[in-house]
Protein backbone atom coordinates (compact mmCIF):
# COMPACT_ATOMS: atom_id res chain seq x y z
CA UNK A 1 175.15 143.62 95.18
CA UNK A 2 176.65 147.00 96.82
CA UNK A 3 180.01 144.64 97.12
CA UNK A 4 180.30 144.14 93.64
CA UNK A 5 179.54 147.28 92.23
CA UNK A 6 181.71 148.61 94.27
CA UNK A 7 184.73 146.17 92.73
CA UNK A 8 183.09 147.19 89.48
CA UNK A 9 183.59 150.99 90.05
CA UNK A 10 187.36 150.10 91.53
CA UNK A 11 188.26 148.06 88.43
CA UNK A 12 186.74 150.81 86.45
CA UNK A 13 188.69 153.38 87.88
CA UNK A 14 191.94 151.84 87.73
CA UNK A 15 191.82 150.94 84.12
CA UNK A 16 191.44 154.67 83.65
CA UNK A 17 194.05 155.82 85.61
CA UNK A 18 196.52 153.08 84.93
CA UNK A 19 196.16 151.44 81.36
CA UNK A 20 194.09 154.66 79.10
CA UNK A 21 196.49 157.08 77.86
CA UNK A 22 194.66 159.47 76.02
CA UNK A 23 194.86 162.83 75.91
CA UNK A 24 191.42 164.52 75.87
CA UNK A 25 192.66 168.00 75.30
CA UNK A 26 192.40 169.43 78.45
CA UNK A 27 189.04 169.31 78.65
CA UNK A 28 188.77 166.19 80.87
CA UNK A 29 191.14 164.31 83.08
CA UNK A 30 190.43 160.90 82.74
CA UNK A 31 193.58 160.51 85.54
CA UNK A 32 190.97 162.45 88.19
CA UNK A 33 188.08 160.51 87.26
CA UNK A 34 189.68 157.10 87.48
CA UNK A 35 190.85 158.46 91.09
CA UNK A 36 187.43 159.37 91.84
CA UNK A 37 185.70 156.17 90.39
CA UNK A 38 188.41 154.10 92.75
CA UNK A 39 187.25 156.47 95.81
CA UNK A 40 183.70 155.72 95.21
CA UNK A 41 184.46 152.09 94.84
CA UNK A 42 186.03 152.01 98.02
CA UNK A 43 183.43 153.75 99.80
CA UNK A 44 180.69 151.66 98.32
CA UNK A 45 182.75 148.29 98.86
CA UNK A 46 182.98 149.23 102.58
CA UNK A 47 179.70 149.90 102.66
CA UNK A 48 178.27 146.28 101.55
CA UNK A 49 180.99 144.87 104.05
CA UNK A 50 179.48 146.93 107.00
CA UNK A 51 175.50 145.89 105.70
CA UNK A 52 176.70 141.98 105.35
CA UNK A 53 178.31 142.35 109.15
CA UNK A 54 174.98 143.85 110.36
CA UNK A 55 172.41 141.27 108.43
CA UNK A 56 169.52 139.99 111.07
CA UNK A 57 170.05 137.21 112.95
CA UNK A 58 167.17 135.17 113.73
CA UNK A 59 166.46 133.21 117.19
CA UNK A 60 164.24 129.89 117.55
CA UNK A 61 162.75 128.81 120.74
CA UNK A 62 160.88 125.43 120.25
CA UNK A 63 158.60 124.84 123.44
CA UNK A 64 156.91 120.95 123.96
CA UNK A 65 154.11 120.20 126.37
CA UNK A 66 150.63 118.16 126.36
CA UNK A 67 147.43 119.22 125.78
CA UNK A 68 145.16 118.79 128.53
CA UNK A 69 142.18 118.14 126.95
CA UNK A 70 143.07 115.33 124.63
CA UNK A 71 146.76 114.37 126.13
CA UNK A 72 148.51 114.96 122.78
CA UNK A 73 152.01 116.35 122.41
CA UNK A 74 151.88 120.26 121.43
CA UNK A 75 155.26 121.67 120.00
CA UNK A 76 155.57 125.13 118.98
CA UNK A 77 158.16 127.28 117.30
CA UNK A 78 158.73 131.22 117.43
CA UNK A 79 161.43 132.67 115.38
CA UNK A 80 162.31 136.22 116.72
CA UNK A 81 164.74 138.68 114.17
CA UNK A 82 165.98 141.57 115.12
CA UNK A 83 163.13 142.97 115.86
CA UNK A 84 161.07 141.46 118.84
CA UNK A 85 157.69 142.80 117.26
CA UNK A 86 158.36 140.92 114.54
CA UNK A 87 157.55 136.86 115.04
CA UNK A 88 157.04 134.60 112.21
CA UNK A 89 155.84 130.98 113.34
């Protein structure tokens, strides 16, 4: 989501600065705002790029042996993320 909005606020930005010619009266600079929309689009893109390069990774380990009691084949699976407190099985 952070990706997008940030091409949203780029896209945003640019259309202000390159295709709106309007002139507000001094008042406001739509130039400067498209440049700071753009910024912020930037910084947000680079953002969701760094949080999708860090996402948790998970590890399986599948262990097989027999029961002693009645001889039957036991598997079991733990999946460890990021966190080894965390298991889910």
């Amino acid at each position: 989501m952070s990706i997008g909005t940030g091409v949203v606020l780029f896209v945003i930005g640019a259309i202000l600065v390159f295709a709106v010619n309007v002139d507000t009266g001094g008042f406001v600079d739509l130039d400067v705002i498209g440049y700071i929309l753009m910024g912020a689009g930037l910084i947000v893109f680079v953002i969701g790029m760094v949080m999708l390069a860090r996402r948790r990774q998970a590890v399986t380990t599948s262990r097989t042996g027999t029961d002693s009691v009645t001889g039957e084949r036991v598997q079991q699976r733990v999946t460890e993320v990021d966190d080894p407190t965390t298991r889910i099985s």
